[in-house]
Protein backbone atom coordinates (compact mmCIF):
# COMPACT_ATOMS: atom_id res chain seq x y z
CA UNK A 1 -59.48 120.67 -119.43
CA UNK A 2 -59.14 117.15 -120.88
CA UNK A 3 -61.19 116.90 -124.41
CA UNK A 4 -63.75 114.43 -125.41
CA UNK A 5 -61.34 111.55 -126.84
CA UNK A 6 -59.10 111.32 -123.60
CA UNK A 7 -62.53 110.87 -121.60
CA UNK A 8 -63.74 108.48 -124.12
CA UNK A 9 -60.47 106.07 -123.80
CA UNK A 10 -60.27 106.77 -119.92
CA UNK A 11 -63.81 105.58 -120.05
CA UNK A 12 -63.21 102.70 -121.86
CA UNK A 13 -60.06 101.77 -119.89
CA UNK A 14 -62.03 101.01 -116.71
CA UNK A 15 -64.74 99.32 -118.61
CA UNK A 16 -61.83 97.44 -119.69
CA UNK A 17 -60.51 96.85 -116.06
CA UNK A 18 -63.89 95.58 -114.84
CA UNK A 19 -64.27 93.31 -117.24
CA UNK A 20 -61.44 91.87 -116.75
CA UNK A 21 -61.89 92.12 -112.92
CA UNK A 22 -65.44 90.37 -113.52
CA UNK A 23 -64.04 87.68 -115.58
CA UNK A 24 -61.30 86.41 -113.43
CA UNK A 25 -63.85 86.48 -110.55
CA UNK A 26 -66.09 84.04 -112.49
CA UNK A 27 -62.77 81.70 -113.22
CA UNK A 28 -62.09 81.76 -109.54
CA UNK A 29 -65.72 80.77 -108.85
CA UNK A 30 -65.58 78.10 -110.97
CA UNK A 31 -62.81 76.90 -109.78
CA UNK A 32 -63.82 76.16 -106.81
CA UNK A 33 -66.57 74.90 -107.95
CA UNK A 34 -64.73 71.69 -109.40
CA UNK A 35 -62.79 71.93 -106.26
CA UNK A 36 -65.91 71.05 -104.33
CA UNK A 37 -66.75 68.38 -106.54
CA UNK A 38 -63.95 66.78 -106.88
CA UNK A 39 -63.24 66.63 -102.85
CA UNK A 40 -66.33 65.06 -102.59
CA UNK A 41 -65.59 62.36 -105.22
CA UNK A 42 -62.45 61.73 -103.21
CA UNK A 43 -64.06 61.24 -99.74
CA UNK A 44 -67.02 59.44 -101.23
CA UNK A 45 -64.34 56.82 -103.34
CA UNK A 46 -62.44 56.70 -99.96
CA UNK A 47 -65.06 55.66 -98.08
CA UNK A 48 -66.42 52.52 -100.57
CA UNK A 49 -62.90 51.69 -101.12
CA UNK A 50 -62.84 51.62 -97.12
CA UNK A 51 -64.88 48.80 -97.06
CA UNK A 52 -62.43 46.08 -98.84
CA UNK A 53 -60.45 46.35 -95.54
CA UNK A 54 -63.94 45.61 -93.05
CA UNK A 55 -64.93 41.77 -92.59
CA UNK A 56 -67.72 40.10 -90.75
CA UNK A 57 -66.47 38.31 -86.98
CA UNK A 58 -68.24 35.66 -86.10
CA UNK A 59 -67.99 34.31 -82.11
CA UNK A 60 -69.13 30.92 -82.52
CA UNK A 61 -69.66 29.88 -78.79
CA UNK A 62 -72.40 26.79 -78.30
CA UNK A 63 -74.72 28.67 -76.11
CA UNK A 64 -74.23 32.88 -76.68
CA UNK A 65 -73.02 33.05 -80.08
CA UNK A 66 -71.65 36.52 -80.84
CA UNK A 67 -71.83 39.00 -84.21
CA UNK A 68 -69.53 41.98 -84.82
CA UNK A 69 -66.96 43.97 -86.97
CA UNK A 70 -63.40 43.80 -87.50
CA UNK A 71 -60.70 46.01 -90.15
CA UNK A 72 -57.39 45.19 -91.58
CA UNK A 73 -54.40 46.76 -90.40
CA UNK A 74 -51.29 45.18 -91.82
CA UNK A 75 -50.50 41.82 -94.08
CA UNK A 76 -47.18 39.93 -92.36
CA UNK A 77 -46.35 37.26 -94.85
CA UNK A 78 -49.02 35.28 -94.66
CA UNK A 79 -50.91 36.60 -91.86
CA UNK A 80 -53.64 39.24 -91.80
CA UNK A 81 -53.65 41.40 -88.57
CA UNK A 82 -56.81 42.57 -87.75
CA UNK A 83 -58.61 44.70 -84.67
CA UNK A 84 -61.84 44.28 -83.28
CA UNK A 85 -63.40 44.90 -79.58
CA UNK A 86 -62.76 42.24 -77.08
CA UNK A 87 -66.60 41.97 -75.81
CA UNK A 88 -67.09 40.52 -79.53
CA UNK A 89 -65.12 37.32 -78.95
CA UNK A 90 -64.75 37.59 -74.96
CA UNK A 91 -67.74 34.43 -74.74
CA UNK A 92 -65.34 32.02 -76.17
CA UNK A 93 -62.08 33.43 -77.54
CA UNK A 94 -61.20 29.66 -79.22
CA UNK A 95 -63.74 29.59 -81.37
CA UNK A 96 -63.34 32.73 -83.83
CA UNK A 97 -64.21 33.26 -87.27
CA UNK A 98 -64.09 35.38 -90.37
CA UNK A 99 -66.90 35.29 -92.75
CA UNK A 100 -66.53 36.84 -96.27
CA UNK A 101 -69.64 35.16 -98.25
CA UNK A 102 -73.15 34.35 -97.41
CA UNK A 103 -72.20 30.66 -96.02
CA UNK A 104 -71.11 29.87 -92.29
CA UNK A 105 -69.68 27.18 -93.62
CA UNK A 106 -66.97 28.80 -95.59
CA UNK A 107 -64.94 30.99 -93.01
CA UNK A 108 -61.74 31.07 -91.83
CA UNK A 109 -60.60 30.81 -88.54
CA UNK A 110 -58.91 33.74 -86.82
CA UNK A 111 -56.53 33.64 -83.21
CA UNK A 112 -57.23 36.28 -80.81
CA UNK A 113 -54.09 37.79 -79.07
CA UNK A 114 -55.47 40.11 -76.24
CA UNK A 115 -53.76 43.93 -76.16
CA UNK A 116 -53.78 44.23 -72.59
CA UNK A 117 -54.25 42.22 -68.93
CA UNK A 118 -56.73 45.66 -68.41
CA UNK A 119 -60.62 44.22 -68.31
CA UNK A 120 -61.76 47.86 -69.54
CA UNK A 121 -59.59 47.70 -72.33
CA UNK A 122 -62.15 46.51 -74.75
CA UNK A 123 -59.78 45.64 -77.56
CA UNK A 124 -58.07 42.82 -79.11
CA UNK A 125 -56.09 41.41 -82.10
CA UNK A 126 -57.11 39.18 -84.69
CA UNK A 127 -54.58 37.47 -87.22
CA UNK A 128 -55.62 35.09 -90.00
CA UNK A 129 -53.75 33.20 -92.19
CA UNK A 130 -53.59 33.41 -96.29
CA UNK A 131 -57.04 34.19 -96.85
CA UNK A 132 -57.14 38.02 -96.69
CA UNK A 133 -53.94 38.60 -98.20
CA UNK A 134 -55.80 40.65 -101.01
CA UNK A 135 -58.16 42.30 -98.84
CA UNK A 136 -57.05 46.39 -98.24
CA UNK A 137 -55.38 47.82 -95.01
CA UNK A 138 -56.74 50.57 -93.93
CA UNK A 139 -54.53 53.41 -92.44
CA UNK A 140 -54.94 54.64 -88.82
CA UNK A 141 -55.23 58.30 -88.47
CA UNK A 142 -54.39 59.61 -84.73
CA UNK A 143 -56.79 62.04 -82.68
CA UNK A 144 -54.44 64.78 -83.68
CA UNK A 145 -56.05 64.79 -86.84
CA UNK A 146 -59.98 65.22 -85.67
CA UNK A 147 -61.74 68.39 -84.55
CA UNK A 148 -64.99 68.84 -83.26
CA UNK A 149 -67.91 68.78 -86.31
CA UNK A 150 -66.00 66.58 -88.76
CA UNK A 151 -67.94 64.30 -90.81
CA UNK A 152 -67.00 60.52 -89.78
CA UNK A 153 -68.48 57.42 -91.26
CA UNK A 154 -69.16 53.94 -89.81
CA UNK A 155 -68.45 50.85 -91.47
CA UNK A 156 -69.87 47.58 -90.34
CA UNK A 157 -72.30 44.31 -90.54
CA UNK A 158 -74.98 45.86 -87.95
CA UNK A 159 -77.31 43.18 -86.78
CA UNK A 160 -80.33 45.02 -88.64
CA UNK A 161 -78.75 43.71 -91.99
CA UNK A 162 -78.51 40.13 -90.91
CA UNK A 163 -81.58 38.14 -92.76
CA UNK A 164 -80.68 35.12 -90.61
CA UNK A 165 -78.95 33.21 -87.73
CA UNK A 166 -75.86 31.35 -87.21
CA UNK A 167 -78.34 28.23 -86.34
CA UNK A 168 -79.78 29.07 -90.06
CA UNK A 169 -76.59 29.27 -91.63
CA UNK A 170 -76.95 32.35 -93.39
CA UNK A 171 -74.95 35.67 -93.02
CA UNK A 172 -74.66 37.84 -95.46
CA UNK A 173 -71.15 39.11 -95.36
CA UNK A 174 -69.95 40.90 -98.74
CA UNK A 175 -69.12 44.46 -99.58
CA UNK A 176 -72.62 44.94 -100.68
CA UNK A 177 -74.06 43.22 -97.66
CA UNK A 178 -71.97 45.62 -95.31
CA UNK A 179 -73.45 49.29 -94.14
CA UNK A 180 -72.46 52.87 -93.66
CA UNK A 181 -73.81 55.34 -91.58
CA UNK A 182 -72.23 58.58 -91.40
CA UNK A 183 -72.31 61.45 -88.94
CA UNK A 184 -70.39 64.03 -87.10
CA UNK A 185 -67.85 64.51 -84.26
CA UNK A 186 -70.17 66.05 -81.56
CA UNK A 187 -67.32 65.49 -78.91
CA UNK A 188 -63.82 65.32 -78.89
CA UNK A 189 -62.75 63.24 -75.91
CA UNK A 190 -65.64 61.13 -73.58
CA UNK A 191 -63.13 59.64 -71.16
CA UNK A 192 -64.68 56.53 -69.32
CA UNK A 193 -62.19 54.75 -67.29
CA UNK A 194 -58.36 55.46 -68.33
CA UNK A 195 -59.46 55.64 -72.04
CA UNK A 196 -60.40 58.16 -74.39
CA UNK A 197 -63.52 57.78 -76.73
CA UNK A 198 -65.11 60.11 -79.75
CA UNK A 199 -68.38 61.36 -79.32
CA UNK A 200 -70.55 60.99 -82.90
CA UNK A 201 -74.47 61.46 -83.30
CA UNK A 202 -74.18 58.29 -86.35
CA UNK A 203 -77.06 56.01 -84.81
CA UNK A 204 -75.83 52.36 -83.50
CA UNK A 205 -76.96 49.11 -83.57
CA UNK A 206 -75.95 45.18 -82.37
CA UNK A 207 -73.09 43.57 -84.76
CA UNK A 208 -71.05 47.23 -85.55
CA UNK A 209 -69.16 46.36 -82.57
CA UNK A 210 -65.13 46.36 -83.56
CA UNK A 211 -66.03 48.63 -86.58
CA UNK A 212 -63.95 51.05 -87.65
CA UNK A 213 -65.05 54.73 -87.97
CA UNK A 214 -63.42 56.76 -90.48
CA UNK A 215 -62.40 60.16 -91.33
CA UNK A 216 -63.53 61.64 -95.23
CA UNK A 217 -60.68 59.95 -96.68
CA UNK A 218 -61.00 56.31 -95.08
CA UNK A 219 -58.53 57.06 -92.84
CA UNK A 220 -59.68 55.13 -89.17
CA UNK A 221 -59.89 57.17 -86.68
CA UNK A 222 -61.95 55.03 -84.01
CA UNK A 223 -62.90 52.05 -83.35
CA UNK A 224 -67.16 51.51 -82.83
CA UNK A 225 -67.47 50.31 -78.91
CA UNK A 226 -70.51 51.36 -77.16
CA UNK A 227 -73.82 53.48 -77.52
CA UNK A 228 -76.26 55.38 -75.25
CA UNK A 229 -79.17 52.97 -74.56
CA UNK A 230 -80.50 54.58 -71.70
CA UNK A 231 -83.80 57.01 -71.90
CA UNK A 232 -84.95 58.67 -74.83
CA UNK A 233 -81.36 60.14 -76.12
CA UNK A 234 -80.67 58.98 -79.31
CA UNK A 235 -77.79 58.83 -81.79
CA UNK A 236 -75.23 59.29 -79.26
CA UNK A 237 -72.16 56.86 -79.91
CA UNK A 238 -68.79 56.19 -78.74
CA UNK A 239 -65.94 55.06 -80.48
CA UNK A 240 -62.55 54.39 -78.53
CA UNK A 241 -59.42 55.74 -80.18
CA UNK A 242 -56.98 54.63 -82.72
CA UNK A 243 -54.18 56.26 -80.94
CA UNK A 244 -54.10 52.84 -78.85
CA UNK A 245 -53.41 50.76 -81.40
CA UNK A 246 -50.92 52.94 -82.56
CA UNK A 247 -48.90 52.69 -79.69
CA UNK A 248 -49.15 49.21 -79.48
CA UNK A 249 -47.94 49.04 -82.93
CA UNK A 250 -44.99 50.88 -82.35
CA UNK A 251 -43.85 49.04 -79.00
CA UNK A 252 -44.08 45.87 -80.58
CA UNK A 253 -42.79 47.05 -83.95
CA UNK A 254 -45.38 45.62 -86.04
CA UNK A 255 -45.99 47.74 -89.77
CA UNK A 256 -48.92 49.93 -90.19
CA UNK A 257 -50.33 52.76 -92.36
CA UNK A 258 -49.98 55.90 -90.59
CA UNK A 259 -52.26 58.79 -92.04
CA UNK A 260 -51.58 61.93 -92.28
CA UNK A 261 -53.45 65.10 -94.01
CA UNK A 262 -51.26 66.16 -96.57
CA UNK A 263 -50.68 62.21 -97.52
CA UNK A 264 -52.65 61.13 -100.53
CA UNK A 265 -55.37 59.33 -100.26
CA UNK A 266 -54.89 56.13 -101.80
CA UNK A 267 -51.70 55.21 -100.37
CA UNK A 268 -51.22 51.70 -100.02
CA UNK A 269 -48.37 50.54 -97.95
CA UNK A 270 -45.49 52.66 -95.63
CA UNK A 271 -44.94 50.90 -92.75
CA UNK A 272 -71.08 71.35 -83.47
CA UNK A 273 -71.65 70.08 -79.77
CA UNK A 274 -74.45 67.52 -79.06
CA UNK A 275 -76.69 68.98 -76.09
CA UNK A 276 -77.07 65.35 -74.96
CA UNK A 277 -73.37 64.75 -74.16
CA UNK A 278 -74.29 64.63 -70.35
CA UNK A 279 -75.81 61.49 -70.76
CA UNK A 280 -72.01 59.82 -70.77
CA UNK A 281 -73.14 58.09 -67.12
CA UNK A 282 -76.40 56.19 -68.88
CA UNK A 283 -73.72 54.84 -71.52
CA UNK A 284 -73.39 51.24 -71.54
CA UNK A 285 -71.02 48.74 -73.32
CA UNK A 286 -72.97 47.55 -76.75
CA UNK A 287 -72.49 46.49 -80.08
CA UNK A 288 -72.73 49.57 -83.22
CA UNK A 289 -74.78 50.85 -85.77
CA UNK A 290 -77.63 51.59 -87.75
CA UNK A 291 -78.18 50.28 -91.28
CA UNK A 292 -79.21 53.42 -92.38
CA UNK A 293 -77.44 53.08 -95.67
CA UNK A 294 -76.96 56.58 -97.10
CA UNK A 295 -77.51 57.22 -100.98
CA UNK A 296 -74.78 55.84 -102.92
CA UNK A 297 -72.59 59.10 -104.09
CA UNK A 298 -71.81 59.84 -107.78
CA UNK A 299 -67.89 58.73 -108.56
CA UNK A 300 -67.71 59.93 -112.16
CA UNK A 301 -65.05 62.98 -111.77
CA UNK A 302 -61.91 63.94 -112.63
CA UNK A 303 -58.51 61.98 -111.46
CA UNK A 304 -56.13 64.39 -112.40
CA UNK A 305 -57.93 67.16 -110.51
CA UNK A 306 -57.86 64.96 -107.57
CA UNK A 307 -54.19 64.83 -107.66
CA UNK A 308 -53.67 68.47 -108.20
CA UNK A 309 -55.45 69.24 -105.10
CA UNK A 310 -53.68 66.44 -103.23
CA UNK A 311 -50.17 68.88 -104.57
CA UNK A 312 -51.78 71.89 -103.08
CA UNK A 313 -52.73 70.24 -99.27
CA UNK A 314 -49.68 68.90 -99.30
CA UNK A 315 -47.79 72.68 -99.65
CA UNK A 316 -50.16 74.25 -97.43
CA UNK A 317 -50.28 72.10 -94.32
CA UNK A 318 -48.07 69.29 -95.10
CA UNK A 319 -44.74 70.83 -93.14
CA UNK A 320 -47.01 71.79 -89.79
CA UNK A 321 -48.59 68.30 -90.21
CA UNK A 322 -45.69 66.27 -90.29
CA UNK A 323 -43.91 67.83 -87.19
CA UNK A 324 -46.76 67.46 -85.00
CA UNK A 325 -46.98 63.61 -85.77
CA UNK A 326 -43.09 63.55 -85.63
CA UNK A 327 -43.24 65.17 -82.35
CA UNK A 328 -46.39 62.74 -81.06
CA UNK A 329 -44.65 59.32 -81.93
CA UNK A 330 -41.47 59.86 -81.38
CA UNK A 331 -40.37 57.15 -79.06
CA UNK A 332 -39.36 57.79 -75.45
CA UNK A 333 -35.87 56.92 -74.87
CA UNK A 334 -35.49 54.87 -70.96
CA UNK A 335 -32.55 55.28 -69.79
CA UNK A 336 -33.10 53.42 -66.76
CA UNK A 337 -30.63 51.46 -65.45
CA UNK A 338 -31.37 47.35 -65.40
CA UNK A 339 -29.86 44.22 -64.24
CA UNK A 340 -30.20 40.45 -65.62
CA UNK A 341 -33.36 38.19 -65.22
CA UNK A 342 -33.69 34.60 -65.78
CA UNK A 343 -35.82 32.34 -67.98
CA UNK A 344 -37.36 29.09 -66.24
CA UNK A 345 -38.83 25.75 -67.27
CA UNK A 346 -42.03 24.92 -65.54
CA UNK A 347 -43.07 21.30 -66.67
CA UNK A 348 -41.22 18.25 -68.87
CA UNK A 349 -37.86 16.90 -67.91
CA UNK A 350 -36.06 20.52 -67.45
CA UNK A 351 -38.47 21.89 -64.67
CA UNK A 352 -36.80 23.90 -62.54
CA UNK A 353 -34.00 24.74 -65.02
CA UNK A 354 -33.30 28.74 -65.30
CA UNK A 355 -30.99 30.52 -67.49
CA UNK A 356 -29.72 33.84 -67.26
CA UNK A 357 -30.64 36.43 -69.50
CA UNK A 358 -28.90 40.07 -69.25
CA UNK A 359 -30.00 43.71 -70.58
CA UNK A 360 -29.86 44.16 -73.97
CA UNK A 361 -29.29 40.52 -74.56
CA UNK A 362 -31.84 37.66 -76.59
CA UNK A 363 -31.95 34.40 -75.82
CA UNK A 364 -32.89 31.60 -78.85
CA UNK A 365 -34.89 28.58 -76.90
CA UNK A 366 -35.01 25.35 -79.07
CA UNK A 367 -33.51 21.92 -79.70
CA UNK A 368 -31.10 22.33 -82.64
CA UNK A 369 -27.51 23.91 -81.06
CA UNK A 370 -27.06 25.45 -84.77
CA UNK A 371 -30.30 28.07 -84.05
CA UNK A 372 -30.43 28.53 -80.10
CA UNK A 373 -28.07 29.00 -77.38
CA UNK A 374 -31.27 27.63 -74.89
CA UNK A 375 -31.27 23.75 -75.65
CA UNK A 376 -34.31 21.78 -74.84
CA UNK A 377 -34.00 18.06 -74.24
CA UNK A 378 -35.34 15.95 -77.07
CA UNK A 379 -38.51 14.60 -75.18
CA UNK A 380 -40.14 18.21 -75.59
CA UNK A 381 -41.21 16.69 -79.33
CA UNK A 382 -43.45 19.57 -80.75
CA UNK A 383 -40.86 22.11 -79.92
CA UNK A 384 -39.17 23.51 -83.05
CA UNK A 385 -35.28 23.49 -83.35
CA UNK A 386 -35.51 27.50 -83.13
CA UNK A 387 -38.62 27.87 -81.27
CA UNK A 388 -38.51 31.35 -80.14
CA UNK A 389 -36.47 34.21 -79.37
CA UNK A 390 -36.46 36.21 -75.90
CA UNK A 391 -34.85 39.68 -75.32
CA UNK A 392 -34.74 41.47 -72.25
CA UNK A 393 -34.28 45.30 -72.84
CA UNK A 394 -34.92 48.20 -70.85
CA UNK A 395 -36.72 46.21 -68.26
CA UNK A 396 -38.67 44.77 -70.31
CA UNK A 397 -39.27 41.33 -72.26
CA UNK A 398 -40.04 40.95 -76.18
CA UNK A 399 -40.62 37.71 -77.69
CA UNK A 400 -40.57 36.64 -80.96
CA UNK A 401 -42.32 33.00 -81.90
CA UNK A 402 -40.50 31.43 -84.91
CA UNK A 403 -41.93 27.86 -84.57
CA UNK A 404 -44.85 26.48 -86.76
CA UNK A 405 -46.37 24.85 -83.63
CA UNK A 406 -47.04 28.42 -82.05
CA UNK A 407 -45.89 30.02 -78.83
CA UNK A 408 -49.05 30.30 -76.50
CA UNK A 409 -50.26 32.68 -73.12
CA UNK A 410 -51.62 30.97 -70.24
CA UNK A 411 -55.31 31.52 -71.65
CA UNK A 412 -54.29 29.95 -74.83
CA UNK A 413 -53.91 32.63 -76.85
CA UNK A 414 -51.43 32.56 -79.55
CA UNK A 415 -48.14 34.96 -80.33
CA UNK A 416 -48.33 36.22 -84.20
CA UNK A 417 -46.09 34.40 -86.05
CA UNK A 418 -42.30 36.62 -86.52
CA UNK A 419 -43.31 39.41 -84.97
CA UNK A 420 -41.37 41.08 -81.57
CA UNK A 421 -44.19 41.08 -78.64
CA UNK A 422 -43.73 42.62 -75.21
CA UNK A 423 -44.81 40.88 -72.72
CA UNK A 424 -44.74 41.81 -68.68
CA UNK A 425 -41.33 40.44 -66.41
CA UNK A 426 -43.61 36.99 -64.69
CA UNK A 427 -45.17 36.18 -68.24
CA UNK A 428 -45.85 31.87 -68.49
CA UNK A 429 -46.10 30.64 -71.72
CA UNK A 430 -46.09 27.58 -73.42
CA UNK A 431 -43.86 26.72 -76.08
CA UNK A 432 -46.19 24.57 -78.40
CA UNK A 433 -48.51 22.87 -76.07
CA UNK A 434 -48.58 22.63 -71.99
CA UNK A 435 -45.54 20.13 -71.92
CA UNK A 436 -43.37 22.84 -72.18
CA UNK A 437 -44.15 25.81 -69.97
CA UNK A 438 -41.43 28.67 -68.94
CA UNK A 439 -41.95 31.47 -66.88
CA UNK A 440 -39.74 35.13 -67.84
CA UNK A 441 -39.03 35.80 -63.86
């Protein structure tokens, strides 16, 4: 029979033990705690950062004049590439403008390059020269990345927060003038047409349109197209994926920031169901969102926390992650098998002339014999010596404009500046101005 001291010590053994087992219970809680916290510093500083990549578009057209929202998505040189929706600028695609003040009359003028010869795709291109070269690029975060019930926000110059006109000459168009309205993904995938769209319950109004909508940490995940307007359903929005963009990106090899969960959040450069989601049918194309401008959250945490926890995402998901993207982008190789095409001049002293241009091949069009193996007579004056370049691969055409008078579609829409394009076999385009039109038959 044990005595009274070894009962006393086993006693005080597992008082021992559960203090201890208390006390590390009480570190873990507190842990996590600061855990919480400090996520929610880093999505809210995501999200205001966010907004030094969002500018105000302005469609200037005589008799509709048009307001919406466009975001960064890569600096080339001296260009700014941005993405908005096409129904922003569709009234009168010449006359485009970015506003970054309070005054119409300082803007700068932006070229629209459409995406696609597709009517439904509501999307288009936007570049700008030297004037956003400071302003952020936002990374694009594909729909691999979203579930069902995650919180999204919507950035964006909604018509509610305009105090005046065009006519008036007043738009406020800052940081502080621009809105966020936050919400959920009710619904994965609302397909109208070919393309795919999120579902969110964030409210919409006029002038979001070509907004992004972003993930917790200001990664874009959509961009703001359309709204339910029909009935009494409210707060049901749509916002068409990034995914597009993405792929467009990587066909025509142009840099962007590609997001990914176990990335950190400030990286600069690299290259619950809604029960009214059978209402899709009374959805009709609009511009976005509500200035319901949510309470500004507290950024006063801790840095270094922030990048521990970055560490610890990175270890626990970062491998499954980054296969799944690998294994979504990776190029498809065509290995069809292609002959030779020809280039021909439409208009000026060359009409009719056609050159042959084989697979795998690129042809350099200009006037100087140093740069191009395509010479142009000298009465095609606004052509450059090394206008642009044309490669046929795969069965397909690229182009790449490296003139300072501008390589142009038959609407007038201008090629960004040193970057490879695809365009469709039976492409015109004029090199410069209408005097010198070819066709890629």
């Amino acid at each position: 029979m044990p005595d009274k001291k070894s009962v006393q010590q086993g006693l005080h053994k597992e008082e021992h033990s559960l203090k201890k087992k208390v006390f590390l219970t009480l570190i873990i809680i507190l842990i996590l705690s600061i855990l919480s916290g400090v996520f929610a510093y880093a999505t809210n500083t995501a999200i205001l950062e966010a907004r030094n990549g969002v500018v105000r578009v302005i469609c200037d057209d005589p008799v509709n004049p048009s307001i919406g929202t466009a975001f960064i998505i890569a600096h080339i040189e001296n260009t700014t590439l941005l993405v908005t929706n096409w129904h922003v600028v569709a009234n009168n695609p010449f006359e485009i403008y970015i506003i970054l003040d309070n005054n119409f009359g300082t803007r700068s003028r932006a070229w629209v390059t459409p995406l696609s010869e597709d009517e439904e795709f509501d999307l288009v291109f936007l570049t700008v020269e030297n004037s956003l070269l400071n302003y952020k690029v936002l990374p694009l975060a594909p729909s691999s990345t979203v579930t069902a019930s995650d919180r999204v926000y919507a950035l964006g110059f909604p018509g509610a927060s305009i105090s005046g006109t065009i006519d008036e000459i007043l738009l406020p168009s800052t940081v502080d003038d621009m809105t966020i309205t936050s919400g959920i993904i009710s619904r994965i995938s609302s397909a109208f047409s070919t393309y795919n769209f999120f579902q969110t319950d964030a409210a919409i109004n006029p002038g979001n349109s070509g907004g992004p909508l972003l993930n917790e940490n200001g990664a874009v995940i959509g961009i703001n197209t359309m709204k339910n307007i029909e009935g009494s359903v409210d707060n049901v929005g749509f916002s068409l994926y990034i995914d597009y963009i993405i792929d467009i990106c990587e066909e025509a090899e142009v840099p962007f920031i590609l997001y990914s969960p176990n990335e950190s959040d400030n990286t600069e450069e690299a290259t619950e169901p809604d029960n009214n989601s059978d209402n899709n049918e009374n959805s009709t194309v609009s511009s976005d969102y509500e200035n319901n401008l949510p309470t500004e959250p507290n950024t006063s945490s801790n840095i270094t926390m922030l990048i521990v926890i970055s560490l610890i995402a990175a270890v626990a998901i970062g491998a499954v992650i980054g296969v799944l993207l690998l294994l979504k982008h990776t190029k498809r190789s065509n290995t069809e098998s292609v002959g030779s095409r020809e280039i021909k001049v439409l208009s000026g002293s060359m009409s009719g002339y056609t050159v042959k241009i084989n697979d795998g091949e690129t042809v350099n069009i200009g006037k100087d014999p140093k740069f191009a193996n395509f010479l142009l007579s000298s009465d095609y004056t606004n052509v450059s010596r090394n206008h642009c370049a044309v490669t046929f691969e795969e069965n397909k055409y690229f182009i790449t404009d490296c003139s300072s008078n501008g390589t142009f579609y038959k609407n007038g829409s201008r090629l960004i500046a040193n970057v490879r394009t695809p365009v469709k076999i039976g492409t015109e385009l004029y090199l410069a101005n209408d005097n010198c039109k070819i066709k890629l038959t």
